[in-house]
Protein backbone atom coordinates (compact mmCIF):
# COMPACT_ATOMS: atom_id res chain seq x y z
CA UNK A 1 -10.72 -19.32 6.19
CA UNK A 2 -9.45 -22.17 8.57
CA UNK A 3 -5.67 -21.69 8.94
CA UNK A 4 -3.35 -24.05 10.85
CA UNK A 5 0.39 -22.12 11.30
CA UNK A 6 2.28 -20.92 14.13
CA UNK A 7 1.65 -18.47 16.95
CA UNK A 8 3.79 -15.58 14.83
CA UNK A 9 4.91 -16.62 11.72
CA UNK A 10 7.31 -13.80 11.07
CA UNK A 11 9.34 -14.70 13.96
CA UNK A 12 9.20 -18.15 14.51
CA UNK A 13 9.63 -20.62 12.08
CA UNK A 14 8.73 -23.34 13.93
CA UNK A 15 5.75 -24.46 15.59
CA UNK A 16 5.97 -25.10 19.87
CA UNK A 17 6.94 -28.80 20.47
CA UNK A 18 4.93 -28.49 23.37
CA UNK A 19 1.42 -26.37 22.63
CA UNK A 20 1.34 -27.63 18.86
CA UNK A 21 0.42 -26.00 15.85
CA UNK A 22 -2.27 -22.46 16.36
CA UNK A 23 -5.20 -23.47 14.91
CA UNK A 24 -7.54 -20.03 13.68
CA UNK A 25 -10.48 -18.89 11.85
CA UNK A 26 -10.91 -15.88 9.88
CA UNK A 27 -14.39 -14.71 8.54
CA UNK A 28 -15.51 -11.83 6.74
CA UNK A 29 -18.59 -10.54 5.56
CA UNK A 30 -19.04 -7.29 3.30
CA UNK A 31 -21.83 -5.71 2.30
CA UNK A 32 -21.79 -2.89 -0.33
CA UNK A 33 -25.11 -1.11 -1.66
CA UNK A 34 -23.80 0.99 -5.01
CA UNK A 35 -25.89 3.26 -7.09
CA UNK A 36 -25.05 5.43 -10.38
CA UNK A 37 -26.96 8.17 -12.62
CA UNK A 38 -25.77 9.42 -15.71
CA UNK A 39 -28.84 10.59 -17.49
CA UNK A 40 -27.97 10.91 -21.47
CA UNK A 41 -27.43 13.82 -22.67
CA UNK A 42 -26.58 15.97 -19.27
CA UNK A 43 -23.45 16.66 -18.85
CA UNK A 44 -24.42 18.57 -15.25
CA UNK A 45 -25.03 14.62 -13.17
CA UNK A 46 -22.52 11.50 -13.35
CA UNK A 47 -23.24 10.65 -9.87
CA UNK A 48 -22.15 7.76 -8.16
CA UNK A 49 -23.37 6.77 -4.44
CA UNK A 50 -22.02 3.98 -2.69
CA UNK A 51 -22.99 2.51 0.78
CA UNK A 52 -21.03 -0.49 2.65
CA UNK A 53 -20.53 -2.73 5.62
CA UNK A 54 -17.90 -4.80 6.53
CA UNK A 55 -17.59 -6.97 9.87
CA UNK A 56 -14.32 -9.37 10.09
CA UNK A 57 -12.79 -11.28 12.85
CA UNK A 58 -10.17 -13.70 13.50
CA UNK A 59 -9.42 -15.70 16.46
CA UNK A 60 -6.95 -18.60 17.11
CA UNK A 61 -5.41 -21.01 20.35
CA UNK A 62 -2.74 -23.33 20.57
CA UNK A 63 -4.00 -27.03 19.92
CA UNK A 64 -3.16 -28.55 23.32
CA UNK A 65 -1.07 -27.30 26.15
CA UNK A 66 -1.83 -23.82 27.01
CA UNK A 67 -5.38 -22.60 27.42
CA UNK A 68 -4.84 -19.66 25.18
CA UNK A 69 -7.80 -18.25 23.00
CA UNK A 70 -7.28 -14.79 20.91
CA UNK A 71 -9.69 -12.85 19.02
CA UNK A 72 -9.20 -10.00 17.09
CA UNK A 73 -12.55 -8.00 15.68
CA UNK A 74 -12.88 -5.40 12.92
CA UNK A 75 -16.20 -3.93 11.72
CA UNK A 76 -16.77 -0.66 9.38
CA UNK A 77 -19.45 0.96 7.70
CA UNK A 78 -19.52 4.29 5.29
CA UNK A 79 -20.48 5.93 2.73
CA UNK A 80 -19.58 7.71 -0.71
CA UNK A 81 -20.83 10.47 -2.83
CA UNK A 82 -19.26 12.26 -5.79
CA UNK A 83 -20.21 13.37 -9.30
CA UNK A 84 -18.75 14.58 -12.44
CA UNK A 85 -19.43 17.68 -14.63
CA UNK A 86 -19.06 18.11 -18.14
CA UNK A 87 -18.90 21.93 -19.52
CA UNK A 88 -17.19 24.17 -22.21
CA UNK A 89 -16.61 27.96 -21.82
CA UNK A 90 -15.65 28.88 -25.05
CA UNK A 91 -13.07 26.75 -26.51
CA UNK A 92 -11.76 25.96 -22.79
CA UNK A 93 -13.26 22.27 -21.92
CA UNK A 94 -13.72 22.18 -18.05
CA UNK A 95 -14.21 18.44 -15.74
CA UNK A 96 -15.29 19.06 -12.41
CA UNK A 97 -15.74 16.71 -9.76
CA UNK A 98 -17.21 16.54 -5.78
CA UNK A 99 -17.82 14.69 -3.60
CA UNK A 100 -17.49 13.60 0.08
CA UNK A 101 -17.07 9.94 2.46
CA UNK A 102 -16.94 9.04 5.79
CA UNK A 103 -15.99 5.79 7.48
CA UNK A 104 -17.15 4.92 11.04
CA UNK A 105 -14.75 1.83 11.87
CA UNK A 106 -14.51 0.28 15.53
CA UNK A 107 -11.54 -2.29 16.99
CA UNK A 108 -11.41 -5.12 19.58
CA UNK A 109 -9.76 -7.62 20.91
CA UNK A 110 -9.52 -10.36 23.47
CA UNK A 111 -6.55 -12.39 25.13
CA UNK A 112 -7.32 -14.95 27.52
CA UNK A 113 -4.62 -16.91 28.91
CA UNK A 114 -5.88 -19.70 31.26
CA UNK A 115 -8.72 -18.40 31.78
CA UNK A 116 -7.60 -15.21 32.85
CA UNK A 117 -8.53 -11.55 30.79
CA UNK A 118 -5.06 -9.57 29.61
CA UNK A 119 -6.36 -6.13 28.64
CA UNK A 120 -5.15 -4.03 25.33
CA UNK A 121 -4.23 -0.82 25.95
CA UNK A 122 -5.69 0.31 22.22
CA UNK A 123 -8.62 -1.25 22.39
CA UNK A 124 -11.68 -1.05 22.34
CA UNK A 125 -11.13 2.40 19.89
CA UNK A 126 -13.33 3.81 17.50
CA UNK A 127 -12.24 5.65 14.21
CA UNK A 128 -14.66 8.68 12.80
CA UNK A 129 -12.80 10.18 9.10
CA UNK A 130 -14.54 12.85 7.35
CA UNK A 131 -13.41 14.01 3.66
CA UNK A 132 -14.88 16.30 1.07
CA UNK A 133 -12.69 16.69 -2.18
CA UNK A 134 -13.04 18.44 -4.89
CA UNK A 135 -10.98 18.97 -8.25
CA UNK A 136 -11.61 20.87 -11.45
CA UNK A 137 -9.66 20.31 -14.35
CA UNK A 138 -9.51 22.33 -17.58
CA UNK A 139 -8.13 21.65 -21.08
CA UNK A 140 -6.53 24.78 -23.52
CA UNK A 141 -5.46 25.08 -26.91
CA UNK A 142 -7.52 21.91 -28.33
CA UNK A 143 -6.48 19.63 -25.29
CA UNK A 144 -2.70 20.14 -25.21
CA UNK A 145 -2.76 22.52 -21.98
CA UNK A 146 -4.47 20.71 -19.02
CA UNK A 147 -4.98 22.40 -15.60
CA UNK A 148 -5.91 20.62 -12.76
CA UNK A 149 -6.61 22.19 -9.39
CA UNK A 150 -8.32 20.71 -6.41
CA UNK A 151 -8.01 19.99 -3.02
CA UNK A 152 -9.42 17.54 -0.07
CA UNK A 153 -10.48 18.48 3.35
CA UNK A 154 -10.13 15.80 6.08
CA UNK A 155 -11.14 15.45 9.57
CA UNK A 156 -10.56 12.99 12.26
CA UNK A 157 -11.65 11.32 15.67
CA UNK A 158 -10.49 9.02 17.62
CA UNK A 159 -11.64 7.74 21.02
CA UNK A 160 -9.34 4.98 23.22
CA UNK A 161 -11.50 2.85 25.67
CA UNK A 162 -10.87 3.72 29.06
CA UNK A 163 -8.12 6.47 27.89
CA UNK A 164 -9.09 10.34 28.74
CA UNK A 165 -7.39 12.02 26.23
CA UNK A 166 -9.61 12.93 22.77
CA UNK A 167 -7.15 12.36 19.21
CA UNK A 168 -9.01 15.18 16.85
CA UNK A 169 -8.02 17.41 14.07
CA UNK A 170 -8.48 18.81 10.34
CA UNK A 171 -6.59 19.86 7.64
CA UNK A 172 -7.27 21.33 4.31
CA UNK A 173 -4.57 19.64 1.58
CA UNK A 174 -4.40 21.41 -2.06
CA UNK A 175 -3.41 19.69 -5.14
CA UNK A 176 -2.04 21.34 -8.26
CA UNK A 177 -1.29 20.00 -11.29
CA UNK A 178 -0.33 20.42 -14.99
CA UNK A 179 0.28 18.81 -18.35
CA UNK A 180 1.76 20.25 -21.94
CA UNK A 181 1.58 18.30 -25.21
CA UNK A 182 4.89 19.43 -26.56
CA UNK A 183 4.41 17.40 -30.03
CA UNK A 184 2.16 14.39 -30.95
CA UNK A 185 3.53 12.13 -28.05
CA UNK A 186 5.60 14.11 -26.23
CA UNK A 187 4.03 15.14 -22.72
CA UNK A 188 5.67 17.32 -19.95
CA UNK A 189 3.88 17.03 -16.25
CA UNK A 190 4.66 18.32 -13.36
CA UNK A 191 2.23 18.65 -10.03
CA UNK A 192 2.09 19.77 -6.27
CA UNK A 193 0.24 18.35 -3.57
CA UNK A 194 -0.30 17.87 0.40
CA UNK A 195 -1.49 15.51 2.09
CA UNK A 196 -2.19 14.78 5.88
CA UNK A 197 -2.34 11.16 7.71
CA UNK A 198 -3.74 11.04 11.54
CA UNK A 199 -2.34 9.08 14.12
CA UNK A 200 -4.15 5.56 14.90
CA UNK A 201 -4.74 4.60 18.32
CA UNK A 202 -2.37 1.83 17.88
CA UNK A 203 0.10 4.73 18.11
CA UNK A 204 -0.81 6.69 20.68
CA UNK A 205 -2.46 4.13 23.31
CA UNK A 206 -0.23 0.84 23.25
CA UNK A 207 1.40 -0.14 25.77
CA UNK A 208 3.26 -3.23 26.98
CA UNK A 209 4.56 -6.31 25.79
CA UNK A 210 2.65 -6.56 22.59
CA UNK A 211 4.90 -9.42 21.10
CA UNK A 212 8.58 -10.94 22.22
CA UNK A 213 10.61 -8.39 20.98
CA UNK A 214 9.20 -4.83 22.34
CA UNK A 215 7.72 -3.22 25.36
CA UNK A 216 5.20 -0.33 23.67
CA UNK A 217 4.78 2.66 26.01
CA UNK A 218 1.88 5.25 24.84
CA UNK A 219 2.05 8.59 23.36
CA UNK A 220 -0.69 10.86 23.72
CA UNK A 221 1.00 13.79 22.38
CA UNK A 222 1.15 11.91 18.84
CA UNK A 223 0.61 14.65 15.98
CA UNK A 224 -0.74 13.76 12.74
CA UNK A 225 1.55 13.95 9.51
CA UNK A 226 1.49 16.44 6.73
CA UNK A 227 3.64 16.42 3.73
CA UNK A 228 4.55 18.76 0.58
CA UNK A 229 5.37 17.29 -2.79
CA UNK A 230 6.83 18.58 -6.32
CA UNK A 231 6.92 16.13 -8.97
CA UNK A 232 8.06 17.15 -12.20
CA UNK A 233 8.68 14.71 -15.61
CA UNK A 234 7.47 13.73 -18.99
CA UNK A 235 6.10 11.00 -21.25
CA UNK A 236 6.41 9.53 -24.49
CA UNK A 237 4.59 7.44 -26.59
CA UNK A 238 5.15 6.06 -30.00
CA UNK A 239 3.46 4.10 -32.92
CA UNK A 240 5.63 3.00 -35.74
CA UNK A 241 8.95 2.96 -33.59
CA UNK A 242 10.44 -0.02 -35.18
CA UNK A 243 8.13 -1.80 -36.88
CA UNK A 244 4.51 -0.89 -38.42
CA UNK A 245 2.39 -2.61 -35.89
CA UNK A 246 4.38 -1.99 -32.62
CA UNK A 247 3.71 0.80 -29.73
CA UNK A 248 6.90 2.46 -27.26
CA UNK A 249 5.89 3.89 -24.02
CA UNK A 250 8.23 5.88 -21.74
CA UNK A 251 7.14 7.96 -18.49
CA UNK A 252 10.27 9.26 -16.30
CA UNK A 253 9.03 11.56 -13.03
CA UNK A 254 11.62 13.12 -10.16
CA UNK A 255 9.55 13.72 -6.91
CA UNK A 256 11.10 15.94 -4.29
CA UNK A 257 9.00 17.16 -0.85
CA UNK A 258 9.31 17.16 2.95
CA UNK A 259 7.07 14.78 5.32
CA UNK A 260 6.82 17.03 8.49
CA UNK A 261 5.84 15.33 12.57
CA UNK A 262 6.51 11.75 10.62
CA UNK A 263 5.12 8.83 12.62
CA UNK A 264 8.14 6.54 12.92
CA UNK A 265 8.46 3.48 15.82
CA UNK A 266 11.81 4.73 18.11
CA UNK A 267 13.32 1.62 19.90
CA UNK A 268 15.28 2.43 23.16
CA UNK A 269 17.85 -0.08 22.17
CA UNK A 270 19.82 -1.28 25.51
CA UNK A 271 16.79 -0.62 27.42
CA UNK A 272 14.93 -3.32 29.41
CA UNK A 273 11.69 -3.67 30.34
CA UNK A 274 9.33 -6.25 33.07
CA UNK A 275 9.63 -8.60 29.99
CA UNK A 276 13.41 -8.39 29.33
CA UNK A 277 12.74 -7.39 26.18
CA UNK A 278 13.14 -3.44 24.86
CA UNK A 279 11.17 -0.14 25.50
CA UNK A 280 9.30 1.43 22.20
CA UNK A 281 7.32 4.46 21.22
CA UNK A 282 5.71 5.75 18.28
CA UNK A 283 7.40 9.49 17.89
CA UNK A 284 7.42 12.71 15.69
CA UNK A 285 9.84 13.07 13.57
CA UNK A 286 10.29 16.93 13.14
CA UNK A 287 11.48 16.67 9.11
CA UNK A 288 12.06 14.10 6.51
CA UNK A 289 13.20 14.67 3.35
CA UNK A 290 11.97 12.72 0.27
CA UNK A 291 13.68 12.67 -2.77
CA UNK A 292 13.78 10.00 -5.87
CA UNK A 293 12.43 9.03 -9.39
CA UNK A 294 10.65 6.61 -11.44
CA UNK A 295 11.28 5.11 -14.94
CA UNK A 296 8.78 2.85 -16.89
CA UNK A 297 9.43 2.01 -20.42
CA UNK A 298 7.48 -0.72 -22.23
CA UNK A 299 6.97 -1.85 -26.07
CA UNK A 300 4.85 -4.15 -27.74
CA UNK A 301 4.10 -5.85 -30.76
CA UNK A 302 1.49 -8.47 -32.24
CA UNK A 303 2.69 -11.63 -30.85
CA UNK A 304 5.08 -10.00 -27.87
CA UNK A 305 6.21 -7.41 -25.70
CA UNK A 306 8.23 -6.71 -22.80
CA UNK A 307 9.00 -3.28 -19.97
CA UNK A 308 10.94 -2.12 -17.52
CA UNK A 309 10.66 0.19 -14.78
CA UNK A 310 13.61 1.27 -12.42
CA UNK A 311 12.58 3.00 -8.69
CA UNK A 312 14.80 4.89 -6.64
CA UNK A 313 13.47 6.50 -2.88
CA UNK A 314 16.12 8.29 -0.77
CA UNK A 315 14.43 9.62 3.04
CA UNK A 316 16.54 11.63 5.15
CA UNK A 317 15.77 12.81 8.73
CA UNK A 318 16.65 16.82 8.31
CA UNK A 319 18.38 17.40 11.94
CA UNK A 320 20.56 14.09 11.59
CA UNK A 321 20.96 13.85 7.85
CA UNK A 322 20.76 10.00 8.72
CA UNK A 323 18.00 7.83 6.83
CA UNK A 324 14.32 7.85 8.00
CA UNK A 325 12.85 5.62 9.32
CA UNK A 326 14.98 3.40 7.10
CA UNK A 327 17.18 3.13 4.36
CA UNK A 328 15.56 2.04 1.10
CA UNK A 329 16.66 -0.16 -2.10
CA UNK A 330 16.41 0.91 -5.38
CA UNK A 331 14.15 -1.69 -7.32
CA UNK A 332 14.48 -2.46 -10.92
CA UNK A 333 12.44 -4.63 -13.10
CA UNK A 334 12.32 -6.56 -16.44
CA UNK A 335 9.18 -8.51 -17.98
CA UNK A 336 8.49 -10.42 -21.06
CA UNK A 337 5.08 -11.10 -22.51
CA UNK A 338 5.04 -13.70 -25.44
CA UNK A 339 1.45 -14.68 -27.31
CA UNK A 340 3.35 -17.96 -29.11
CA UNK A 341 -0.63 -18.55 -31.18
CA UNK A 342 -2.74 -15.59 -30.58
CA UNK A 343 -4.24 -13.73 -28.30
CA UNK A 344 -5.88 -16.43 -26.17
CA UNK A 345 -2.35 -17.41 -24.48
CA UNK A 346 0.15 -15.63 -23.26
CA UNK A 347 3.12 -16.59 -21.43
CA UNK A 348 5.01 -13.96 -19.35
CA UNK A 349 8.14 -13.89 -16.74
CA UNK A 350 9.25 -11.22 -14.91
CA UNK A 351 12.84 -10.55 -12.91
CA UNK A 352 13.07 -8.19 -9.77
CA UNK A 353 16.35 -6.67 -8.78
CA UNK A 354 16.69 -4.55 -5.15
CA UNK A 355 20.04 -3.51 -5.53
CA UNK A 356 21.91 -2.75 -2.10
CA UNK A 357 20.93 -0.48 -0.22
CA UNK A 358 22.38 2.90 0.66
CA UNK A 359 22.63 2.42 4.93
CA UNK A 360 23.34 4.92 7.35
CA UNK A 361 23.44 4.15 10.20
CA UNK A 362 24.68 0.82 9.25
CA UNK A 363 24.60 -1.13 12.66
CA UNK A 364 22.12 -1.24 15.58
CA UNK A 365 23.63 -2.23 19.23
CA UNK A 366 20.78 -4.26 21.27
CA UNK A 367 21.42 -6.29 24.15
CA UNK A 368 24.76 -5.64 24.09
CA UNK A 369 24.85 -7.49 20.39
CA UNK A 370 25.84 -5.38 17.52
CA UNK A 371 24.02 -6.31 14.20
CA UNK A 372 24.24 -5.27 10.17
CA UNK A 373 21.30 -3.56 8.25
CA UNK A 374 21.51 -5.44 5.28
CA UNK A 375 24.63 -5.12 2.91
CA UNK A 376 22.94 -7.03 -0.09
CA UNK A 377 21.44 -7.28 -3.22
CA UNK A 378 18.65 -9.76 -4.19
CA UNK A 379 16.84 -10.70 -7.13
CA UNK A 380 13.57 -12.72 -7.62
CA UNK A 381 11.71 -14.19 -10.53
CA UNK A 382 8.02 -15.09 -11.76
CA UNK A 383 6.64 -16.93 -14.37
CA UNK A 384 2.94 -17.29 -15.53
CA UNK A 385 0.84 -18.05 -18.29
CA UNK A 386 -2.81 -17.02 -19.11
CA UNK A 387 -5.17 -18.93 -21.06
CA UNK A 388 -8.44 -16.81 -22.09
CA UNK A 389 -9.84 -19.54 -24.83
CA UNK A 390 -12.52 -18.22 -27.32
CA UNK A 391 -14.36 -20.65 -29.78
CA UNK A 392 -17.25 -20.44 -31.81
CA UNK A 393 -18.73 -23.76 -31.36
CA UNK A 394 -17.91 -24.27 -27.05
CA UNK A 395 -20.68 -21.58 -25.51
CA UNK A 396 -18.28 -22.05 -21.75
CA UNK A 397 -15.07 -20.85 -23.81
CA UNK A 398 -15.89 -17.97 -25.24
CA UNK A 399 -13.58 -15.21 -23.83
CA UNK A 400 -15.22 -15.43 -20.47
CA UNK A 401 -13.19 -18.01 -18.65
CA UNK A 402 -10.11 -17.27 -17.83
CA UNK A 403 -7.17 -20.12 -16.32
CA UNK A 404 -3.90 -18.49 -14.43
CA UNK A 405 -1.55 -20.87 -13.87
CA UNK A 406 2.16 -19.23 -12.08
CA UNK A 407 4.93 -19.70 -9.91
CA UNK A 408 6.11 -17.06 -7.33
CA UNK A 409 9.73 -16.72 -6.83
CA UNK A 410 10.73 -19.78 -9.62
CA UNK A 411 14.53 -19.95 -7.86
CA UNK A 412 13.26 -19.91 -4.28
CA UNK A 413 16.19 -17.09 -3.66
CA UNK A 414 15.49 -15.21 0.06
CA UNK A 415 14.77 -11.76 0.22
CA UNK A 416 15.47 -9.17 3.23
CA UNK A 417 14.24 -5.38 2.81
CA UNK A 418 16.38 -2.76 3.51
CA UNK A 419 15.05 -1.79 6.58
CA UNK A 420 15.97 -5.35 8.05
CA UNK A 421 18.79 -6.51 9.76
CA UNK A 422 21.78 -9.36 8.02
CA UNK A 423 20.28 -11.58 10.75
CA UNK A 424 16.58 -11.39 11.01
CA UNK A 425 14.07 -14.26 9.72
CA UNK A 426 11.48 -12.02 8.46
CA UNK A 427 12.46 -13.01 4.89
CA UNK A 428 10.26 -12.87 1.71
CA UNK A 429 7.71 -15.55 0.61
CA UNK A 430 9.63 -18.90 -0.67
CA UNK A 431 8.74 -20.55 -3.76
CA UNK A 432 5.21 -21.11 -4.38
CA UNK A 433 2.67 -21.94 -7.09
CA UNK A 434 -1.07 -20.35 -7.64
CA UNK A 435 -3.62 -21.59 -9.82
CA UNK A 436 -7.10 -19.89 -10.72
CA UNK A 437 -10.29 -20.08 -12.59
CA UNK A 438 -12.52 -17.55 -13.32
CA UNK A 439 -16.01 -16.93 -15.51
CA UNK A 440 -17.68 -13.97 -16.63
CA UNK A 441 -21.53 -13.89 -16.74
């Protein structure tokens, strides 16, 4: 991919009058080896081995005025194993599944300005992750109890060129869950589960002006996250609602759990650093609550159909009872399908609402400057249409071509997150179109 844009488009919206446009190049080139058995008749071996490579890079420079030349590398390799058992003990019906990957990935980059060799304090670093899983599920009372316990066992390594300290661990995270079929349709769920993230070396190890806005100082003492979960809810599904040929869906789940050492990016606001610009460090955060819900509904009939799904995420730092690491905005949405022929078209639209956020702290003070989190609401809407033609007598439309034609944000209405302040440019994407073609051999 040749790309032609400027030097960081989130925060500049122009390109330099003086060093033109930044012209790049971005290749990537994945290799992936993948190999199943799933003899007939044994229910003991549905395995399913995968192997893969992947080496990317992207590098860039101004087109005139400053010698400046960038390159950013990426290259992984690793490998996948699980399989699937089928077995009854009596009238119980039991699923179990194993299996175990690892990824090997390695980072670099270079920065030459004028000739001259700026060193990253992150890189070179090398990423080893180790996890074996495994989760047995099990089905009572002819399939309307299901049990499903498991669990995944991860560990880490991570190495920092030129940086002594060694970023290892491991961590055992269990998984519970279960599911009742009240009546034909009617489903209660609820589930528990951990789960563990480790700390990159982007967030232990940089350090220094990284872009305009932030002077990154290191922490080695970075500990990895772990978090606790209850979810708890129901579903419902329903032929026949209000006509003979039409299908209601309806899933509503509450989530409730505790993210503990949370990696969050602290700014020293009022601080100033070589650059003039403000000190930052990726920190622990000792507790964060996390509490919300999520609604989807959606109903269809022969020649139409439409949903609706409503999101709500509320994160609260436990010793400050202030929002971490930001506030969030509920999200609500409404689509429309409509097949105006038959099944080979259909034309759909879809409206977005982030209703305004819930801040606290509402302000910021840098620089002296006091600035708003954002006090708004915004909504956004898409259209497309798909066009899947199938004839008897054209062999190239037969159901296996496919045309997308769409447009992204129809009104070309700006969008902040919550986590943004009134001021920033980092808005959402602008109006634009896509169009696609693809075929099926």
């Amino acid at each position: 991919m040749d790309a032609r844009t400027g030097w960081n488009s989130l925060y500049h919206a122009t390109t330099s009058p003086t060093n033109g446009d930044v012209l790049g190049e971005r290749i990537q080139k994945d290799t992936v080896l993948a190999y199943t058995l799933n003899p007939a008749g044994n229910p003991w071996l549905d395995l399913t081995a995968r192997a893969y490579r992947t080496e990317g890079f992207y590098e860039r420079g101004y087109e005139r005025g400053v010698d400046l030349y960038y390159k950013n590398l990426d290259e992984r390799w690793g490998l996948s194993l699980q399989n699937l058992m089928r077995f009854d003990t009596g009238a119980v019906g039991h699923r179990l599944l194993v299996g175990a990957d690892f990824e090997n990935r390695e980072e670099d980059g270079i920065y030459l300005l004028n000739g001259v060799q700026t060193s990253f304090n992150s890189m070179s670093n090398r990423y080893r992750d180790l996890g074996i899983f495994l989760q047995h599920e099990s089905r009572w009372f002819d399939d309307r109890l299901a049990v499903q316990l498991g669990g995944r066992y991860d560990r880490f390594d991570r190495e920092v060129q030129n940086v002594s300290e060694d970023y290892d661990n491991n961590r055992f995270s269990p998984r519970v869950g279960v599911s009742y079929a009240v009546t034909d349709g009617f489903t209660l769920l609820a589930n528990y589960s951990e789960a563990f993230r480790a700390p990159t070396p982007h967030e232990t190890s940089s350090e220094g002006p990284l872009n305009i806005y932030y002077w990154y100082q290191p922490n080695p003492d970075l500990k990895s996250e772990t978090s606790s979960e209850y979810e708890a809810g129901f579903s419902w599904s329903r032929r026949g609602l209000l006509a003979d040929n039409d299908r209601f869906d309806t899933k509503l789940m509450y989530f409730n759990g505790r993210i503990d050492d949370m990696i969050r990016l602290v700014v020293d606001y009022g601080s100033v650093s070589p650059a003039d610009s403000e000190y930052v460090r990726y920190e622990n955060v000792d507790g964060v609550d996390r509490e919300g819900f999520e609604l989807e509904m959606s109903y269809d009939r022969d020649r139409w159909g439409g949903y609706f799904s409503y999101e709500s995420l509320d994160m609260t730092d436990v010793a400050t009872g202030r929002k971490s690491p930001s506030a969030f905005a509920d999200r609500a949405r409404l689509g429309l399908r409509w097949r105006p022929l038959n099944d080979d078209l259909t034309v759909s639209a879809d409206v977005t609402h982030w209703f305004k956020p819930d801040q606290d702290p509402e302000t910021l003070v840098s620089g002296g400057t006091t600035y708003w989190y954002v006090r708004e609401s915004f909504t956004q809407t898409n259209v497309q249409m798909r066009w899947r033609p199938t004839t008897s007598h054209v062999p190239f439309l037969d159901g296996s071509t496919q045309f997308l034609v769409g447009i992204n944000n129809v009104f070309n209405q700006e969008r902040l997150t919550a986590s943004s302040v009134e001021t920033s440019t980092r808005t959402g994407l602008g109006r634009n179109i896509y169009l696609s073609i693809s075929k099926q051999f």
